[in-house]
Protein backbone atom coordinates (compact mmCIF):
# COMPACT_ATOMS: atom_id res chain seq x y z
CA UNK A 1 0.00 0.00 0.00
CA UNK A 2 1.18 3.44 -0.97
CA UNK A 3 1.02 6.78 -0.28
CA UNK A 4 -0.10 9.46 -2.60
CA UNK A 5 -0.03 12.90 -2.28
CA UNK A 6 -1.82 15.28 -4.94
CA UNK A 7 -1.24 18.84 -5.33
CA UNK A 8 -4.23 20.30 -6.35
CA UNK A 9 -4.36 24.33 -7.68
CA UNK A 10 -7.71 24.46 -9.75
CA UNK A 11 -9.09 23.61 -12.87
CA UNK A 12 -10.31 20.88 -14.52
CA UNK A 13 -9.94 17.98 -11.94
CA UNK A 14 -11.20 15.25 -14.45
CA UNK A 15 -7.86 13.63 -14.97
CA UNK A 16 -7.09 14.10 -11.15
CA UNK A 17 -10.02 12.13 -10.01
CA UNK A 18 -9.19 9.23 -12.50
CA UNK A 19 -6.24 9.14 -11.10
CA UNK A 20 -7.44 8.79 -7.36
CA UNK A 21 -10.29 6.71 -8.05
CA UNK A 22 -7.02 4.34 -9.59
CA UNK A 23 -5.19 4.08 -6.98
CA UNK A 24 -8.05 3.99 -4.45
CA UNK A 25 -8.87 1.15 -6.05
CA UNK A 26 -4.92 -0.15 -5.32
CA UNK A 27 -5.57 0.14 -1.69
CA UNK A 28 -3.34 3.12 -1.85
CA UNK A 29 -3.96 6.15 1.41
CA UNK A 30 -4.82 9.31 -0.89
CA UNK A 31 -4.33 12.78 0.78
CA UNK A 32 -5.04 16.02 -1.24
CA UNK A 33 -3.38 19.28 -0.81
CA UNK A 34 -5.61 22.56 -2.17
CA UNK A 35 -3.26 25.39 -3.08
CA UNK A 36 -3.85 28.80 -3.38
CA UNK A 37 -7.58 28.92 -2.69
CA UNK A 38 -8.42 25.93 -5.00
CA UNK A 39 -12.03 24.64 -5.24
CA UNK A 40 -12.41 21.13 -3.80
CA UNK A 41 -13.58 18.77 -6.64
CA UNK A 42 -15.56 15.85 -5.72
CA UNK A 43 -13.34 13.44 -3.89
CA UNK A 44 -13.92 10.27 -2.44
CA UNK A 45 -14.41 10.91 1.23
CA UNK A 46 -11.55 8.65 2.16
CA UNK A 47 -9.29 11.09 0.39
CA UNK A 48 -7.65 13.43 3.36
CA UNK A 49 -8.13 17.08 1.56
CA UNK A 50 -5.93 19.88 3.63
CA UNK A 51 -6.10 23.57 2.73
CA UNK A 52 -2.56 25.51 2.20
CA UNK A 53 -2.09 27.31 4.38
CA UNK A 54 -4.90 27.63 6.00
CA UNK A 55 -5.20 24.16 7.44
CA UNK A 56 -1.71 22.63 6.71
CA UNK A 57 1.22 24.86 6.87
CA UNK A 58 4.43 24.93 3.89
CA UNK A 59 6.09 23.17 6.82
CA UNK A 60 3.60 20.52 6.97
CA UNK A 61 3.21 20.36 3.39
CA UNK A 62 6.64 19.95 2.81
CA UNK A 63 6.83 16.80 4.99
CA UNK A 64 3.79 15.36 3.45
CA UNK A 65 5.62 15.39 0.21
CA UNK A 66 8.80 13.95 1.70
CA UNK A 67 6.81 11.22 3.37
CA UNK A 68 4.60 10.40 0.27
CA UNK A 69 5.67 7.55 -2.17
CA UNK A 70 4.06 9.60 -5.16
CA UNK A 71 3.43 13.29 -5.65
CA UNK A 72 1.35 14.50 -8.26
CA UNK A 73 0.44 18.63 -9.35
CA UNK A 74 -2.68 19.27 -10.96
């Protein structure tokens, strides 16, 4: 089981939900990170979805992508 981490700034999130429902389906943990005000699309709710930085710091962040086995921008 792996850990993703996606880094989410807006747009079109078709591609991005693919994606998660994917490795969802893997039995990966999915956490989402919404930069700079981003809209949150319609994630599963057992994707973890933290605002920067208004609910997870750079700091934070910055560990989260250290600690994550796959990192993804949107």
């Amino acid at each position: 089981m792996a850990a993703a981490l996606h880094l989410y700034k807006g747009g079109d999130a078709s591609v991005a939900l693919a994606a998660i429902e994917a490795q969802l389906a893997a039995g990966d943990t999915v956490t989402m990170a919404l930069l700079h005000g981003a809209a949150k699309p319609m994630v599963p709710d057992t994707v973890r979805v933290h605002r920067v930085p208004e609910e997870l710091s750079w700091e934070h962040l910055l560990e989260k992508i250290f600690a994550a086995d796959h990192v993804v921008t949107w």
